[in-house]
C-alpha atoms as a PDB file:
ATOM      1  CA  UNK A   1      96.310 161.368-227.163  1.00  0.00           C
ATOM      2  CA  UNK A   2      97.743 158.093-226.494  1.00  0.00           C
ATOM      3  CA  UNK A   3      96.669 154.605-228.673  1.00  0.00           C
ATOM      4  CA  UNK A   4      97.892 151.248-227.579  1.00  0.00           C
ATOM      5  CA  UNK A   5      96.740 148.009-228.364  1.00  0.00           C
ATOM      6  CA  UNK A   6      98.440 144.559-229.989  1.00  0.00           C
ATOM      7  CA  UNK A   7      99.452 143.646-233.232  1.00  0.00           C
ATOM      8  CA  UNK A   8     102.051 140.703-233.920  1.00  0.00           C
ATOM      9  CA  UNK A   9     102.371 139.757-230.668  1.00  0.00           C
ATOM     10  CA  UNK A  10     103.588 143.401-229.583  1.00  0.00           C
ATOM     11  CA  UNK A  11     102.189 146.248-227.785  1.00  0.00           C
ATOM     12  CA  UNK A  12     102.209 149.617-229.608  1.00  0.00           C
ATOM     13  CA  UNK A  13     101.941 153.151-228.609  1.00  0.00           C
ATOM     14  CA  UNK A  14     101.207 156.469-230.248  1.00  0.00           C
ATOM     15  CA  UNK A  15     101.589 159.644-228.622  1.00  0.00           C
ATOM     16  CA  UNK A  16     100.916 162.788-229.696  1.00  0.00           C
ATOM     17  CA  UNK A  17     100.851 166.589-228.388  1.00  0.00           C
ATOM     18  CA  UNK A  18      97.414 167.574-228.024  1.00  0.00           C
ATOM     19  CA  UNK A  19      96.963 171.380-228.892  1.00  0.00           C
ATOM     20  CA  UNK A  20      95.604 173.435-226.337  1.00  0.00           C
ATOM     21  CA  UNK A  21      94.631 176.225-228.578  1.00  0.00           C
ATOM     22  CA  UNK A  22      96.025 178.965-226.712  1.00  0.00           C
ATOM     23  CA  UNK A  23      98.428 181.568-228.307  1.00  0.00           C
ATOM     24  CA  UNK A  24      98.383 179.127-231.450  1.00  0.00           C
ATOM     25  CA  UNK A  25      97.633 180.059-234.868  1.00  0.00           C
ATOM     26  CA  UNK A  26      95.013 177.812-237.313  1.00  0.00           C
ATOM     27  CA  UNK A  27      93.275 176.038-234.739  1.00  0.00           C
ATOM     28  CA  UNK A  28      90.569 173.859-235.869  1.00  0.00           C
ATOM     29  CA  UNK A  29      87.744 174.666-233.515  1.00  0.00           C
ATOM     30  CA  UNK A  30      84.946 172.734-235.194  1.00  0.00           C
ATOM     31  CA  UNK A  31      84.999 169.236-236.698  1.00  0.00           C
ATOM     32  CA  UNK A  32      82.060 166.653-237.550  1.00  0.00           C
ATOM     33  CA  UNK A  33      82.138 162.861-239.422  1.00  0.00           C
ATOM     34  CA  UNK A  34      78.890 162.592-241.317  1.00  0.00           C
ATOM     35  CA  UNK A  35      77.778 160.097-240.891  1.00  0.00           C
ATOM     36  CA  UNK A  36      79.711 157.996-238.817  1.00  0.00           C
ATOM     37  CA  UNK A  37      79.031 155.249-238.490  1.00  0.00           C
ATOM     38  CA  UNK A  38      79.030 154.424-242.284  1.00  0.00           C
ATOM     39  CA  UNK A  39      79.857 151.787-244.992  1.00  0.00           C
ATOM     40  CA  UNK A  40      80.545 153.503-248.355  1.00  0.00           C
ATOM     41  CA  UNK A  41      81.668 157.422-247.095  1.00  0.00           C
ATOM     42  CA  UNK A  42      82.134 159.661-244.729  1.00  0.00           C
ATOM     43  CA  UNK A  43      83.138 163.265-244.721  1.00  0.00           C
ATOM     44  CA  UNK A  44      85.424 164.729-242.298  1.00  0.00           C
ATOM     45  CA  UNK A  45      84.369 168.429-242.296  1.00  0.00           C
ATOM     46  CA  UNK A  46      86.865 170.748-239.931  1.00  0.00           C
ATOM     47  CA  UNK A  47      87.400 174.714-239.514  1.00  0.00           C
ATOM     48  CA  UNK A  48      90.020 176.080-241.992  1.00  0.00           C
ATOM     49  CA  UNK A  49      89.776 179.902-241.978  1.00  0.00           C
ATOM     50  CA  UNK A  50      93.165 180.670-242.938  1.00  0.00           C
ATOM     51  CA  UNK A  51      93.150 177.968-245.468  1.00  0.00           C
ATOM     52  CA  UNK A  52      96.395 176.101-244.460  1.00  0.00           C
ATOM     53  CA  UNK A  53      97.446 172.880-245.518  1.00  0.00           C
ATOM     54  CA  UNK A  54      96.584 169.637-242.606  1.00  0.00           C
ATOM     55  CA  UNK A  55      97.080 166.124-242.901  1.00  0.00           C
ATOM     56  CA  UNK A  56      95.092 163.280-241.650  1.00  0.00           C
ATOM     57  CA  UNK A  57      96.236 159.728-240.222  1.00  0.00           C
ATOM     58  CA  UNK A  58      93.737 156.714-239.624  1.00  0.00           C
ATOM     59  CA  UNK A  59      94.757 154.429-237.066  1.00  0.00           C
ATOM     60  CA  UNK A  60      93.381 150.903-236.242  1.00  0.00           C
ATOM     61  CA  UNK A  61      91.815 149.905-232.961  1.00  0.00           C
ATOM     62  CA  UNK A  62      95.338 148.612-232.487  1.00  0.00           C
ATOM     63  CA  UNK A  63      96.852 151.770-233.151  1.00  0.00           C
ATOM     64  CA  UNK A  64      98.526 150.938-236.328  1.00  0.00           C
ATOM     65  CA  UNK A  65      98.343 153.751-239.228  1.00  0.00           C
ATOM     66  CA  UNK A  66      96.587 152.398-242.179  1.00  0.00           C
ATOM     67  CA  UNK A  67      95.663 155.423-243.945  1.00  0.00           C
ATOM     68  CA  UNK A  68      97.135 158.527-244.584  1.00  0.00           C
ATOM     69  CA  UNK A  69      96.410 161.996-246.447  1.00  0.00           C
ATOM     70  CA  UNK A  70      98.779 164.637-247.108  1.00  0.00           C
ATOM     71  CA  UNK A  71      98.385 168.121-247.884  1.00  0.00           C
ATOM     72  CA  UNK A  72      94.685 168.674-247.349  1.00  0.00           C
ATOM     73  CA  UNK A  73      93.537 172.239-248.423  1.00  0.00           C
ATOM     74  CA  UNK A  74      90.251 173.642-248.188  1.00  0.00           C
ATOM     75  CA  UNK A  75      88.007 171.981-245.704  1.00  0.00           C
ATOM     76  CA  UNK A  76      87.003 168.743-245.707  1.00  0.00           C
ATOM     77  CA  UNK A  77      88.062 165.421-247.001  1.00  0.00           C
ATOM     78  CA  UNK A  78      85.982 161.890-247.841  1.00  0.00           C
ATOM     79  CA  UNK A  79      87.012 158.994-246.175  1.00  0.00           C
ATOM     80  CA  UNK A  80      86.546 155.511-248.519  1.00  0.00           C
ATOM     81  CA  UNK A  81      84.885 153.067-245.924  1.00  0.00           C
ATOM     82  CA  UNK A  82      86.018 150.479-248.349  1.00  0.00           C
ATOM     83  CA  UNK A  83      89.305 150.888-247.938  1.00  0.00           C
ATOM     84  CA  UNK A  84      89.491 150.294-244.348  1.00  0.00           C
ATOM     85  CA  UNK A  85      86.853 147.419-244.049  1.00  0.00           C
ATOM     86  CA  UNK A  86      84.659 147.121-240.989  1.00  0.00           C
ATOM     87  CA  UNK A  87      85.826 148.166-237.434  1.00  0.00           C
ATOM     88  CA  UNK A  88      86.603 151.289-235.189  1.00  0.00           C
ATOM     89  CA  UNK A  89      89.300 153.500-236.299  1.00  0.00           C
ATOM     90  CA  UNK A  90      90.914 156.527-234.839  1.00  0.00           C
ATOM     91  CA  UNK A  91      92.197 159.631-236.891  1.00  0.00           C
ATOM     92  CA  UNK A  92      94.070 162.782-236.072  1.00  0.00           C
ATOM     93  CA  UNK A  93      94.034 166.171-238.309  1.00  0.00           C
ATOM     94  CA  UNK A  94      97.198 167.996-237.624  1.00  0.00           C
ATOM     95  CA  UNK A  95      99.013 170.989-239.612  1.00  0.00           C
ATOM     96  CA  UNK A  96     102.534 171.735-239.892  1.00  0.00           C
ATOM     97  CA  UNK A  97     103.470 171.818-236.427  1.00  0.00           C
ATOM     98  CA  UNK A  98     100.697 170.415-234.211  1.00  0.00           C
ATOM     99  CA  UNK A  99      97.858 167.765-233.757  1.00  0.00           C
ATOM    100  CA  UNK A 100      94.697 169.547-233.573  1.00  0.00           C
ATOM    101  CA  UNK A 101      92.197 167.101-233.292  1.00  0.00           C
ATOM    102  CA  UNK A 102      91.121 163.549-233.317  1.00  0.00           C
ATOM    103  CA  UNK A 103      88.200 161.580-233.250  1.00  0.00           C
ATOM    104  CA  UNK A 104      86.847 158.025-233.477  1.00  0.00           C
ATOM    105  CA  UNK A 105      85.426 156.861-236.590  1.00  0.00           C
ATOM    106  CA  UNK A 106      83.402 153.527-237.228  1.00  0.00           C
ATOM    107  CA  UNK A 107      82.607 151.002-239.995  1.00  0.00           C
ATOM    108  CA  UNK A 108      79.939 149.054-240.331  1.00  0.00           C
END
Protein backbone atom coordinates (compact mmCIF):
# COMPACT_ATOMS: atom_id res chain seq x y z
CA UNK A 1 0.00 0.00 0.00
CA UNK A 2 1.56 3.17 -0.85
CA UNK A 3 0.18 6.91 0.64
CA UNK A 4 1.61 10.10 -0.67
CA UNK A 5 0.38 13.40 -0.52
CA UNK A 6 1.83 17.06 0.89
CA UNK A 7 2.29 18.40 4.11
CA UNK A 8 4.77 21.44 4.83
CA UNK A 9 5.65 21.95 1.58
CA UNK A 10 6.98 18.21 1.21
CA UNK A 11 5.87 15.13 -0.41
CA UNK A 12 5.54 12.03 1.82
CA UNK A 13 5.41 8.40 1.27
CA UNK A 14 4.37 5.32 3.19
CA UNK A 15 4.98 1.96 2.08
CA UNK A 16 4.10 -1.02 3.44
CA UNK A 17 4.21 -4.96 2.65
CA UNK A 18 0.87 -6.02 1.85
CA UNK A 19 0.23 -9.69 3.12
CA UNK A 20 -0.70 -12.08 0.67
CA UNK A 21 -2.07 -14.55 3.07
CA UNK A 22 -0.42 -17.50 1.84
CA UNK A 23 1.65 -19.85 4.15
CA UNK A 24 1.11 -17.01 6.89
CA UNK A 25 -0.21 -17.49 10.22
CA UNK A 26 -3.18 -14.97 11.87
CA UNK A 27 -4.44 -13.57 8.83
CA UNK A 28 -7.27 -11.29 9.19
CA UNK A 29 -9.67 -12.43 6.53
CA UNK A 30 -12.69 -10.32 7.44
CA UNK A 31 -12.85 -6.65 8.46
CA UNK A 32 -15.85 -4.01 8.45
CA UNK A 33 -16.05 0.00 9.79
CA UNK A 34 -19.56 0.48 11.06
CA UNK A 35 -20.56 2.89 10.13
CA UNK A 36 -18.28 4.71 8.15
CA UNK A 37 -18.86 7.39 7.35
CA UNK A 38 -19.49 8.71 10.95
CA UNK A 39 -19.10 11.69 13.38
CA UNK A 40 -19.00 10.44 17.01
CA UNK A 41 -17.73 6.40 16.49
CA UNK A 42 -16.90 3.87 14.55
CA UNK A 43 -15.95 0.31 15.19
CA UNK A 44 -13.31 -1.44 13.40
CA UNK A 45 -14.40 -5.12 13.71
CA UNK A 46 -11.57 -7.70 12.13
CA UNK A 47 -11.02 -11.68 12.34
CA UNK A 48 -8.87 -12.68 15.38
CA UNK A 49 -9.15 -16.47 15.83
CA UNK A 50 -5.98 -17.07 17.44
CA UNK A 51 -6.39 -14.06 19.55
CA UNK A 52 -3.00 -12.31 18.86
CA UNK A 53 -2.10 -8.96 19.65
CA UNK A 54 -2.42 -6.15 16.23
CA UNK A 55 -1.94 -2.62 16.13
CA UNK A 56 -3.66 0.01 14.20
CA UNK A 57 -2.25 3.36 12.53
CA UNK A 58 -4.57 6.24 11.12
CA UNK A 59 -3.11 8.17 8.49
CA UNK A 60 -4.29 11.54 6.99
CA UNK A 61 -5.27 12.08 3.39
CA UNK A 62 -1.70 13.34 3.35
CA UNK A 63 -0.36 10.31 4.67
CA UNK A 64 0.77 11.58 7.94
CA UNK A 65 0.07 9.17 11.12
CA UNK A 66 -2.14 10.88 13.53
CA UNK A 67 -3.38 8.11 15.50
CA UNK A 68 -2.08 5.13 16.78
CA UNK A 69 -3.15 1.93 18.94
CA UNK A 70 -0.95 -0.57 20.33
CA UNK A 71 -1.51 -3.92 21.48
CA UNK A 72 -5.08 -4.58 20.41
CA UNK A 73 -6.43 -7.99 21.74
CA UNK A 74 -9.65 -9.44 21.15
CA UNK A 75 -11.42 -8.15 18.12
CA UNK A 76 -12.38 -4.95 17.53
CA UNK A 77 -11.51 -1.47 18.53
CA UNK A 78 -13.66 2.12 18.53
CA UNK A 79 -12.33 4.78 16.70
CA UNK A 80 -13.14 8.53 18.45
CA UNK A 81 -14.31 10.59 15.31
CA UNK A 82 -13.57 13.49 17.52
CA UNK A 83 -10.27 13.07 17.73
CA UNK A 84 -9.47 13.18 14.18
CA UNK A 85 -11.99 15.96 13.06
CA UNK A 86 -13.64 15.83 9.66
CA UNK A 87 -11.90 14.34 6.52
CA UNK A 88 -10.80 10.95 4.87
CA UNK A 89 -8.35 8.94 6.70
CA UNK A 90 -6.55 5.76 5.95
CA UNK A 91 -5.67 2.97 8.58
CA UNK A 92 -3.72 -0.24 8.51
CA UNK A 93 -4.17 -3.31 11.14
CA UNK A 94 -0.96 -5.17 11.25
CA UNK A 95 0.46 -7.86 13.89
CA UNK A 96 3.87 -8.52 14.85
CA UNK A 97 5.38 -9.05 11.64
CA UNK A 98 3.03 -7.99 8.82
CA UNK A 99 0.34 -5.45 7.55
CA UNK A 100 -2.76 -7.27 7.07
CA UNK A 101 -5.15 -4.91 6.06
CA UNK A 102 -6.17 -1.40 5.43
CA UNK A 103 -9.02 0.51 4.61
CA UNK A 104 -10.35 4.05 4.14
CA UNK A 105 -12.26 5.60 6.78
CA UNK A 106 -14.32 8.97 6.63
CA UNK A 107 -15.54 11.83 8.86
CA UNK A 108 -18.20 13.78 8.48
Amino acid sequence: MYVTGMYNGKIHKIKDKLNTGIGEKNVVTTCSVSPNPFSEFATITFGNKNNSLHSLQIYSILGVKVNEFNNIGGNKIQIDGAQLGKGIYFYSLSNEANLLLSGKLIVN
